[in-house]
C-alpha atoms as a PDB file:
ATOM      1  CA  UNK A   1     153.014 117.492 -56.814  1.00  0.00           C
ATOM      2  CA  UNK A   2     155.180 118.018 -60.061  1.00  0.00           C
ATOM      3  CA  UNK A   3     159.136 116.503 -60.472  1.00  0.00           C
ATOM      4  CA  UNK A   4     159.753 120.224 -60.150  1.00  0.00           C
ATOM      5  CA  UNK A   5     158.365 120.629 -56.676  1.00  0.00           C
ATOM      6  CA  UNK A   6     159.415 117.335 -55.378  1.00  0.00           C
ATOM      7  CA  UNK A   7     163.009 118.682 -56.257  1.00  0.00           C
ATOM      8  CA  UNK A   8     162.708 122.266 -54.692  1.00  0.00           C
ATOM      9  CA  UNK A   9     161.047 120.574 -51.827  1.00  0.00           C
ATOM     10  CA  UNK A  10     164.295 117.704 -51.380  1.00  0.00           C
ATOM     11  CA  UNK A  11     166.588 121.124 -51.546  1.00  0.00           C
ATOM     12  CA  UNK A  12     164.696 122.929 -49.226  1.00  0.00           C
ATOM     13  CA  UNK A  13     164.536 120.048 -46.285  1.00  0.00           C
ATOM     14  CA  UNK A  14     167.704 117.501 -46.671  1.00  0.00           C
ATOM     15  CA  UNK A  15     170.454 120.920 -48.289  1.00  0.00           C
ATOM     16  CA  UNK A  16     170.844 119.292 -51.636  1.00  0.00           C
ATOM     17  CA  UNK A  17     169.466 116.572 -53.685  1.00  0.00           C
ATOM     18  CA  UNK A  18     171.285 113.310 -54.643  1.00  0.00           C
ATOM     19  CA  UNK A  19     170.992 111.997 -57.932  1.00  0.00           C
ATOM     20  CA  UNK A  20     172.533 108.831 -59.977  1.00  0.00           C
ATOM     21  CA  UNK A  21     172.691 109.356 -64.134  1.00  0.00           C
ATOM     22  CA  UNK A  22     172.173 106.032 -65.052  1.00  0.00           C
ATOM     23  CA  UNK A  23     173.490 105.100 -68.744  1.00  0.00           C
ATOM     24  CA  UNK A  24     171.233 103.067 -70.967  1.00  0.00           C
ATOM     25  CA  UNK A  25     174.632 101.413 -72.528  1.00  0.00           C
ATOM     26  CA  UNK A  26     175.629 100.340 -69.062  1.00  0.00           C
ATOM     27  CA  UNK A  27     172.705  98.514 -67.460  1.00  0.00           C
ATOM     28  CA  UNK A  28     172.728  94.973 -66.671  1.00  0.00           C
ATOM     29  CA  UNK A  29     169.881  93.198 -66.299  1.00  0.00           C
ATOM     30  CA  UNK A  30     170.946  91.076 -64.047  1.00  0.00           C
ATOM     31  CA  UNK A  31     171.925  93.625 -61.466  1.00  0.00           C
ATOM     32  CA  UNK A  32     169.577  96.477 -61.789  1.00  0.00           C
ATOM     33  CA  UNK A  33     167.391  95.707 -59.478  1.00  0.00           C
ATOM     34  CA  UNK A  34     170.453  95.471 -56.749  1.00  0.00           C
ATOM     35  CA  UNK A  35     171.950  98.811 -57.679  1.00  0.00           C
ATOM     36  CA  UNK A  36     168.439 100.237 -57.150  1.00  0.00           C
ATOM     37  CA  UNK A  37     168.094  98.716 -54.447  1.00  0.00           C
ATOM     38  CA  UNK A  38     171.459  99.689 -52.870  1.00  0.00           C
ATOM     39  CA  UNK A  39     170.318 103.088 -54.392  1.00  0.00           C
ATOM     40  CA  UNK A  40     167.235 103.476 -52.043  1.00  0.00           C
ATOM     41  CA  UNK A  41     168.852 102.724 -49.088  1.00  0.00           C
ATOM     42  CA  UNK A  42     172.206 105.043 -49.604  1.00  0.00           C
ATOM     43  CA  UNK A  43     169.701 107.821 -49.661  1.00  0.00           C
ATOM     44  CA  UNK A  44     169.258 108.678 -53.209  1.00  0.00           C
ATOM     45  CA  UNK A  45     166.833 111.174 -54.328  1.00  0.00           C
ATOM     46  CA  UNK A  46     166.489 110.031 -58.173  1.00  0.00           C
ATOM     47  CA  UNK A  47     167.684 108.916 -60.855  1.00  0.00           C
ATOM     48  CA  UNK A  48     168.567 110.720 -64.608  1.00  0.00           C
ATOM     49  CA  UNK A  49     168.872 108.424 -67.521  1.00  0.00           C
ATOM     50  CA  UNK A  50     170.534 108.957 -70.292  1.00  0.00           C
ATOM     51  CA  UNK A  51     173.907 109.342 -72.225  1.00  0.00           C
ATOM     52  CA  UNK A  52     175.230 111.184 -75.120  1.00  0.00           C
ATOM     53  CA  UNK A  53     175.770 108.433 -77.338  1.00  0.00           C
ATOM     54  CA  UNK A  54     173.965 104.857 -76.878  1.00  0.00           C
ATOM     55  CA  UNK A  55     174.910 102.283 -78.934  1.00  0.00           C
ATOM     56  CA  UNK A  56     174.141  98.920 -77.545  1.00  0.00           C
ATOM     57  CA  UNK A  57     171.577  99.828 -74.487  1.00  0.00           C
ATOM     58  CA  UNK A  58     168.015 100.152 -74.872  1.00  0.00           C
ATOM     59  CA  UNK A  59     166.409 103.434 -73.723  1.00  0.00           C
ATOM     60  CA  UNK A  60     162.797 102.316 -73.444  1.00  0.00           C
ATOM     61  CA  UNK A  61     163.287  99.166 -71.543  1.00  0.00           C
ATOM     62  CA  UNK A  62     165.775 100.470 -69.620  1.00  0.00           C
ATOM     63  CA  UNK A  63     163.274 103.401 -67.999  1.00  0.00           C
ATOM     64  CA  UNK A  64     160.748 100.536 -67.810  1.00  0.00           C
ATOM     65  CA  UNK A  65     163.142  98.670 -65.568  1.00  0.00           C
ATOM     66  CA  UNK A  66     163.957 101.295 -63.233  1.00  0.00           C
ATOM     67  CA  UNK A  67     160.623 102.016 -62.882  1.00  0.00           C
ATOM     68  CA  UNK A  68     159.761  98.568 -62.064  1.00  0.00           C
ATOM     69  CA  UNK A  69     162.656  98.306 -59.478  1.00  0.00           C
ATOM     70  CA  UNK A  70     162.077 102.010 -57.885  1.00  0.00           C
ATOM     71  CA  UNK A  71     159.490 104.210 -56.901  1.00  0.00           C
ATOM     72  CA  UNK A  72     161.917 107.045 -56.655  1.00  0.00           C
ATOM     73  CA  UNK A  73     161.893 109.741 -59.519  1.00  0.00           C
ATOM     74  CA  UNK A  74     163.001 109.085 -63.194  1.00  0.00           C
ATOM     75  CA  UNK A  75     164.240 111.873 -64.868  1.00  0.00           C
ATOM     76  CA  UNK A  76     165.082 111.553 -68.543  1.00  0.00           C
ATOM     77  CA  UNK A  77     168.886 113.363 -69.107  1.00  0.00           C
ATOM     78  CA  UNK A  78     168.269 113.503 -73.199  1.00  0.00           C
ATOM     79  CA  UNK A  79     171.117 113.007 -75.128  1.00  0.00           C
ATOM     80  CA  UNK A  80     169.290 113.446 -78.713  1.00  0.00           C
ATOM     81  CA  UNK A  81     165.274 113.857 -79.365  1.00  0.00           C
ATOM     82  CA  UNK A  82     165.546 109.554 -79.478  1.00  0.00           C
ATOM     83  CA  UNK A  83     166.123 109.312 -76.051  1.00  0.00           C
ATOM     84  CA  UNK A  84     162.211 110.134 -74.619  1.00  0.00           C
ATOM     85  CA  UNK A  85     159.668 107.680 -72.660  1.00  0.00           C
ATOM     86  CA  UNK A  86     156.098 108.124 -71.320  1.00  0.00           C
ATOM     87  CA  UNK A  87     157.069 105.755 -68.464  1.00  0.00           C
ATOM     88  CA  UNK A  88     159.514 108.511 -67.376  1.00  0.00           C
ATOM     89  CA  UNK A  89     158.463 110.910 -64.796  1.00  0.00           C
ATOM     90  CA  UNK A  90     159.835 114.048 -66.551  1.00  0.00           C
ATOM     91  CA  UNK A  91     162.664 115.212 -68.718  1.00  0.00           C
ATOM     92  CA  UNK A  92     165.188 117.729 -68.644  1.00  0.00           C
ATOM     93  CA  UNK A  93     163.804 120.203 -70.929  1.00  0.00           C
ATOM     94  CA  UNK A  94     167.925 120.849 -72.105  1.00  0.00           C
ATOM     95  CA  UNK A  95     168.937 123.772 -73.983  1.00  0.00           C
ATOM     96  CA  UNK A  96     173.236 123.826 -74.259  1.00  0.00           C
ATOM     97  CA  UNK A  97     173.606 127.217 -73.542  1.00  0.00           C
ATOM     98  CA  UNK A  98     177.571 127.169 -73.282  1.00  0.00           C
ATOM     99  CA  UNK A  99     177.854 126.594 -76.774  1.00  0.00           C
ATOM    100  CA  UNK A 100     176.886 128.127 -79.815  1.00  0.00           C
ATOM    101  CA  UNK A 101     175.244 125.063 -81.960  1.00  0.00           C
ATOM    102  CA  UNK A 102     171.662 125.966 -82.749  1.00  0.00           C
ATOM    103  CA  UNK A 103     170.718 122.810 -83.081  1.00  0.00           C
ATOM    104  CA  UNK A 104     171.252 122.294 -79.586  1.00  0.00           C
ATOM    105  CA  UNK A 105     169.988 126.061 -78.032  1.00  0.00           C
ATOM    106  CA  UNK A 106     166.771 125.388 -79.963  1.00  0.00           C
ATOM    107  CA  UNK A 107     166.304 122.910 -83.252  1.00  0.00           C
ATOM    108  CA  UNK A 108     166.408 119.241 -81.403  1.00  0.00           C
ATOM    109  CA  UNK A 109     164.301 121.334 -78.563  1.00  0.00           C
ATOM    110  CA  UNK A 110     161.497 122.017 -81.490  1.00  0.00           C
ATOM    111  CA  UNK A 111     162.022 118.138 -82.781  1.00  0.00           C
ATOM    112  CA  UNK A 112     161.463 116.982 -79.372  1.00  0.00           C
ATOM    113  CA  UNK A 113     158.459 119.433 -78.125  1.00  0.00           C
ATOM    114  CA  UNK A 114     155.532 117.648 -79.754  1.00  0.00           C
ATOM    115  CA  UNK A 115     156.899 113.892 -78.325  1.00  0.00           C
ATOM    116  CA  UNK A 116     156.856 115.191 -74.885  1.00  0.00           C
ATOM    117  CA  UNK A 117     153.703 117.158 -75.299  1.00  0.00           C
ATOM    118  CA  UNK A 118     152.205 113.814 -76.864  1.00  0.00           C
ATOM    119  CA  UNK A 119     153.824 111.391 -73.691  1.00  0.00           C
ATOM    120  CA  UNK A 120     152.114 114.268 -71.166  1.00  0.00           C
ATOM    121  CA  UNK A 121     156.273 114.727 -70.208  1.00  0.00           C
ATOM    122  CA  UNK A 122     156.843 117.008 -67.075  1.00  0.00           C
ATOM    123  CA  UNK A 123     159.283 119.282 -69.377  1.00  0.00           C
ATOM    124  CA  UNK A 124     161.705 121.023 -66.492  1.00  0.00           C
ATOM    125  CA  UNK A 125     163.416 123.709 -68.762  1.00  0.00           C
ATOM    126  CA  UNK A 126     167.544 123.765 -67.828  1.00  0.00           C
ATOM    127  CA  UNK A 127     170.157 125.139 -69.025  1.00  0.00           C
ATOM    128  CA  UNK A 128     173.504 122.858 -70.059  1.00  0.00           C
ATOM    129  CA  UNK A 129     176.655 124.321 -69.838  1.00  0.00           C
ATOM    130  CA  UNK A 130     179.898 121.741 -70.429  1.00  0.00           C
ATOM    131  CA  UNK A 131     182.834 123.160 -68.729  1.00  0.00           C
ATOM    132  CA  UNK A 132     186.230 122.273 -69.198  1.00  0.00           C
ATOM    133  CA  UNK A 133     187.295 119.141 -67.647  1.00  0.00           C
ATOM    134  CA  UNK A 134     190.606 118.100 -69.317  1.00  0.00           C
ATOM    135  CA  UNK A 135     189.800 115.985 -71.858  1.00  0.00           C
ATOM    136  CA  UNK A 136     187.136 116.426 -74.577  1.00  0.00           C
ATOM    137  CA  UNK A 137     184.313 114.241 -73.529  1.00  0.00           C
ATOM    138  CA  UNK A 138     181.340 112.762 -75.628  1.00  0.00           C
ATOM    139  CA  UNK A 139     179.116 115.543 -75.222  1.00  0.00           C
ATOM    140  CA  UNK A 140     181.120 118.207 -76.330  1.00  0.00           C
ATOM    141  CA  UNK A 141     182.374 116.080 -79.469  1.00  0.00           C
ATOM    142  CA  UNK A 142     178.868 115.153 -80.318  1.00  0.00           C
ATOM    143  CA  UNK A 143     177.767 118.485 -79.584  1.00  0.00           C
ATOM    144  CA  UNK A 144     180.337 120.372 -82.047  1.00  0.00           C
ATOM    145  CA  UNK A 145     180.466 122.923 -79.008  1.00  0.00           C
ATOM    146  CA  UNK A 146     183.668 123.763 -76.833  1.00  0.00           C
ATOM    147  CA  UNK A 147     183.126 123.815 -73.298  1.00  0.00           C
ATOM    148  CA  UNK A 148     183.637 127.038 -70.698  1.00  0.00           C
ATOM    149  CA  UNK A 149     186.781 127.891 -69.841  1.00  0.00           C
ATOM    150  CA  UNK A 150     187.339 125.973 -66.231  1.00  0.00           C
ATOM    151  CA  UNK A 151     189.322 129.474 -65.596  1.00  0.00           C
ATOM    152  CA  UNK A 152     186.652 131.423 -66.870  1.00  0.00           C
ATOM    153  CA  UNK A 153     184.024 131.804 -64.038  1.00  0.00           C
ATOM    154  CA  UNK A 154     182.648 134.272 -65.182  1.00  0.00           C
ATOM    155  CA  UNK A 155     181.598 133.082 -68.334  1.00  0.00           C
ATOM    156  CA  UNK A 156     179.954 131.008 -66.589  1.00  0.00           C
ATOM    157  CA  UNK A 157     178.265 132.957 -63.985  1.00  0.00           C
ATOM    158  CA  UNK A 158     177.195 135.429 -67.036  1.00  0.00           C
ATOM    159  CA  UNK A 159     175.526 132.008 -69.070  1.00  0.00           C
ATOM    160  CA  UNK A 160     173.811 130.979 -65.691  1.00  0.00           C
ATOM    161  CA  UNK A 161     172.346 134.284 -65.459  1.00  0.00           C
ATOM    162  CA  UNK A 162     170.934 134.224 -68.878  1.00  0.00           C
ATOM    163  CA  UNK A 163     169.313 131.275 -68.557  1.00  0.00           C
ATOM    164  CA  UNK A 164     167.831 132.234 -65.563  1.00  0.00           C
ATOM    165  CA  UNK A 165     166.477 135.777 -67.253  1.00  0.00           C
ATOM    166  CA  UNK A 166     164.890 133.131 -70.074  1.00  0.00           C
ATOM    167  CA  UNK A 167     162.822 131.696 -67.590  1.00  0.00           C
ATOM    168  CA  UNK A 168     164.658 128.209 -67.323  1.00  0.00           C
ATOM    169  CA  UNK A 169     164.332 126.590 -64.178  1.00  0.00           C
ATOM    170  CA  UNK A 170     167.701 124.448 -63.473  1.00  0.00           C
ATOM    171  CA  UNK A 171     171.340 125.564 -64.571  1.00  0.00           C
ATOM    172  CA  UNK A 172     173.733 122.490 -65.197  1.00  0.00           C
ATOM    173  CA  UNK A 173     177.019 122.718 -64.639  1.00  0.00           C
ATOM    174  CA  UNK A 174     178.932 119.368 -66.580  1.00  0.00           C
ATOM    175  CA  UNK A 175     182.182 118.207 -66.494  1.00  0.00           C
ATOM    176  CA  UNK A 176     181.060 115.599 -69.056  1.00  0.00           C
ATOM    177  CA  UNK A 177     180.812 111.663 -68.651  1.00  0.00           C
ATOM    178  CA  UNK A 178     184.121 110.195 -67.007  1.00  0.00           C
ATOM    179  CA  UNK A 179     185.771 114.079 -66.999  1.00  0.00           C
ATOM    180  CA  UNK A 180     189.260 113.927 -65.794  1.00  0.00           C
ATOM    181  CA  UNK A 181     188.653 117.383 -63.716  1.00  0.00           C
ATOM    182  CA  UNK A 182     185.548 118.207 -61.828  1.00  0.00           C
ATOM    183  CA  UNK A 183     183.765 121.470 -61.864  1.00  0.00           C
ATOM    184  CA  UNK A 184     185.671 123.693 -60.245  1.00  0.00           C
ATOM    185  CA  UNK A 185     184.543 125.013 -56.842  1.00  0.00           C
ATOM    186  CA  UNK A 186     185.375 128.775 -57.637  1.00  0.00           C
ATOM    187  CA  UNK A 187     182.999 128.307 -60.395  1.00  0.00           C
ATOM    188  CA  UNK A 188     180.532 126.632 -58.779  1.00  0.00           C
ATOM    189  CA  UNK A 189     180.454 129.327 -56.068  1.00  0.00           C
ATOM    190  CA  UNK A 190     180.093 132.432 -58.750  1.00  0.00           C
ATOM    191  CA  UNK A 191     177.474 131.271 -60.629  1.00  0.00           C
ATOM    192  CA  UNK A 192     175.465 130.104 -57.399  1.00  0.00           C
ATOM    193  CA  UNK A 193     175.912 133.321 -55.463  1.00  0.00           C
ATOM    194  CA  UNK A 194     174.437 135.380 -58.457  1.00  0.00           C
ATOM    195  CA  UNK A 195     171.453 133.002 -59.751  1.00  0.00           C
ATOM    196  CA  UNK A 196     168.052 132.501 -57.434  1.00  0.00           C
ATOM    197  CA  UNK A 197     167.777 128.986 -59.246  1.00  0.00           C
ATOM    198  CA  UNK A 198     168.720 125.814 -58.337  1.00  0.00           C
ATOM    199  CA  UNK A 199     172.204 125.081 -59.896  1.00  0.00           C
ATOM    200  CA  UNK A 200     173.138 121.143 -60.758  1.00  0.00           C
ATOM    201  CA  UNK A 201     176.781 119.781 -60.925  1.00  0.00           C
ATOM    202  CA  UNK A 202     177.683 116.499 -62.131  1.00  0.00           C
ATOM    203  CA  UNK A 203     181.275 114.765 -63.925  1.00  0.00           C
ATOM    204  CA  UNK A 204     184.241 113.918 -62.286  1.00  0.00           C
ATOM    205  CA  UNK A 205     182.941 113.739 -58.759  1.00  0.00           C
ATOM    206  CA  UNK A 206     184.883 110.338 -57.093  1.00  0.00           C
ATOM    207  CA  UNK A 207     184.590 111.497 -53.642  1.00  0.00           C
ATOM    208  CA  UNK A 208     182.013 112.422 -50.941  1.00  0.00           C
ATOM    209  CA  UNK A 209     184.792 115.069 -49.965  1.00  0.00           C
ATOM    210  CA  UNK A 210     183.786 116.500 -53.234  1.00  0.00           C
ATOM    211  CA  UNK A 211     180.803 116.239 -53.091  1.00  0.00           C
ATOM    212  CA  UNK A 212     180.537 118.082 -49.820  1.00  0.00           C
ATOM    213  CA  UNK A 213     182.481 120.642 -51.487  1.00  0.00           C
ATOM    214  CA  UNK A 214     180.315 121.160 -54.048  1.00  0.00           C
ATOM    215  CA  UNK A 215     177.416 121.939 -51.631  1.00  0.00           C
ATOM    216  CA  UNK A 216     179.110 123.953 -49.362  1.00  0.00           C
ATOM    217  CA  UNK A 217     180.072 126.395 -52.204  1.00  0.00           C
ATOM    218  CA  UNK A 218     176.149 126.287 -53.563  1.00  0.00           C
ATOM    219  CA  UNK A 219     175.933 123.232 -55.561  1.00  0.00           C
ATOM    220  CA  UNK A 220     171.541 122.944 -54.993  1.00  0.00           C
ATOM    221  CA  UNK A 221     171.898 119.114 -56.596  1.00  0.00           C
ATOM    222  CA  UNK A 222     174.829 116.830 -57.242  1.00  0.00           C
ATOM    223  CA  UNK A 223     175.235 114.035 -59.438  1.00  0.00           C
ATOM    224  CA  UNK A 224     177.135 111.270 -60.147  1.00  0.00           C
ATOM    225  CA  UNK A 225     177.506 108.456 -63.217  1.00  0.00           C
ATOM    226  CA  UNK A 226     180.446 106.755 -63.745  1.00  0.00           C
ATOM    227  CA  UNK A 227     181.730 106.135 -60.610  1.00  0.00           C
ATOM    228  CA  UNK A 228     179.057 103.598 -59.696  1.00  0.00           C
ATOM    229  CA  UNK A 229     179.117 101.613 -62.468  1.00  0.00           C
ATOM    230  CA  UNK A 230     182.215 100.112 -60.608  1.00  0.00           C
ATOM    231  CA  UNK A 231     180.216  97.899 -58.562  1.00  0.00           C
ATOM    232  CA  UNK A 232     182.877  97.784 -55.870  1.00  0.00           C
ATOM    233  CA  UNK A 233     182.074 101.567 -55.471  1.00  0.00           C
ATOM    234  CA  UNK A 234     178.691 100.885 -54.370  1.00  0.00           C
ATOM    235  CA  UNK A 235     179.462 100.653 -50.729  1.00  0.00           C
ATOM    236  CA  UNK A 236     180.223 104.227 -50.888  1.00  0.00           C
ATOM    237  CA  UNK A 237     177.024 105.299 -52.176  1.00  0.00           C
ATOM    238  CA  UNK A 238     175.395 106.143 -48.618  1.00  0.00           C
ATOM    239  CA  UNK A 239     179.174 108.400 -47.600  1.00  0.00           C
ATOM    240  CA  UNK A 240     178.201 110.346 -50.860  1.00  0.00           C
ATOM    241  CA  UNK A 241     174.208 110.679 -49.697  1.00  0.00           C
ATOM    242  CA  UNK A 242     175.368 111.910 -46.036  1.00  0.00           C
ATOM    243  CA  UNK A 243     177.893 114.431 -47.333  1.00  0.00           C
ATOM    244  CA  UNK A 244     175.513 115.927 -49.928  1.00  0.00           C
ATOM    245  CA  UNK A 245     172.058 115.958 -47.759  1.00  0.00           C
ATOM    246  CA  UNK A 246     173.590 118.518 -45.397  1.00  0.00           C
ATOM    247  CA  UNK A 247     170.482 119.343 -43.628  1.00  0.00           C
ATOM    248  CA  UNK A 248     170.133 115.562 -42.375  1.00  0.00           C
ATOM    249  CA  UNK A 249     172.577 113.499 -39.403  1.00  0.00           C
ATOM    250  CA  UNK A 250     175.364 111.864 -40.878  1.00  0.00           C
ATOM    251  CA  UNK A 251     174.162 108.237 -39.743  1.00  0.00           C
ATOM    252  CA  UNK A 252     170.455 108.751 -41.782  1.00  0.00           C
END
């Protein structure tokens, strides 16, 4: 069964899938095999690695290590065409359709093609849109884009529904890594009443209250980063599974 399936499947019987972006820059050795650990038993569906920027973590090892540590799926979350593995289990084939760079709608996509077609990749085409989130985060800055509107839904409904007519698979709606404001829940429910694909929503989300949120308005997958590199967050990990997987008891 593909990444793709396993996903659509995970919608279909829990009500949304859990995963935790893991940062290359932010793994410790030392721990990893803990937080995966933790991971598993909180409920997790995956994991994405990635970030938009690494400077001191190491991509490749790092995907080794979760892979070593966790039979769950490893997604790749690319933040530039460096950031690929054949130990992965696919990658988010990422186009940022919210902006207007075309490096980023299509020229690091063409760099990057031939690498995952050479590592046998399971390339899940999505569409990236950055939304507002009251500060300018990494992605947009490195991305030379400007986010949506967070007042705008229906930019953003419109942008889901392109990518959607392009034959992507996923929509991604991103605050951006350690965003101030999450995606707004008006949003959230505009673009997901109009597009028949599952919609992902990630940045800013500090609470399982949000979380729940965020499904109950048609969030298909949530994800969160940040907040669990805090290891005294980590307890909260299985609150955040429960309120996401809305299909399942509270105590699983």
């Amino acid at each position: 069964m593909s990444v793709y399936s396993k996903i659509l499947k995970t919608i279909a019987e829990k009500g949304a899938a859990y995963f935790v972006l893991i940062d290359p820059d932010k793994v410790n050795e030392n721990n990893i095999a803990e937080f995966l650990q933790v991971s598993e038993k909180a409920g997790v569906d995956g994991f994405f690695v990635g970030g938009s920027l690494i400077v001191n973590g190491d991509f490749e090892k790092s995907i080794k290590l979760i892979k070593e540590y966790s039979a769950l799926p490893v997604i790749i979350f690319p933040g530039s065409v460096n950031q690929l593995s054949p130990d992965a289990d696919a990658v988010l084939y990422l186009s940022l359709i919210s902006g207007r760079n075309a490096e980023h709608l299509i020229g690091k996509q063409v760099l990057a093609a031939p690498v995952i077609k050479k590592f046998n990749l399971e390339a899940i085409s999505t569409g990236y849109m950055l939304i507002e989130s009251g500060k300018q985060t990494t992605a947009e800055y490195i991305s030379g884009t400007k986010p949506i509107p967070r007042n705008k839904p229906e930019i953003a409904t419109a942008t889901a529904l392109a990518a959607q007519f392009l034959g992507m698979k996923l929509v991604y709606l991103e605050g951006g890594s350690g965003a101030e404001n999450h995606v707004p829940l008006e949003m959230i429910k505009s673009v997901s009443e109009e597009i028949e694909i599952p919609l992902i929503v990630g940045g800013g989300i500090r609470t399982p209250g949000v979380a729940r949120k965020m499904v109950n308005n048609g969030a298909n997958i949530i994800v969160t980063g940040n907040f669990f590199e805090d290891r005294n967050n980590w307890n909260l990990m299985k609150d955040f599974a429960s309120a996401i997987h809305t299909k399942l008891p509270v105590d699983v």
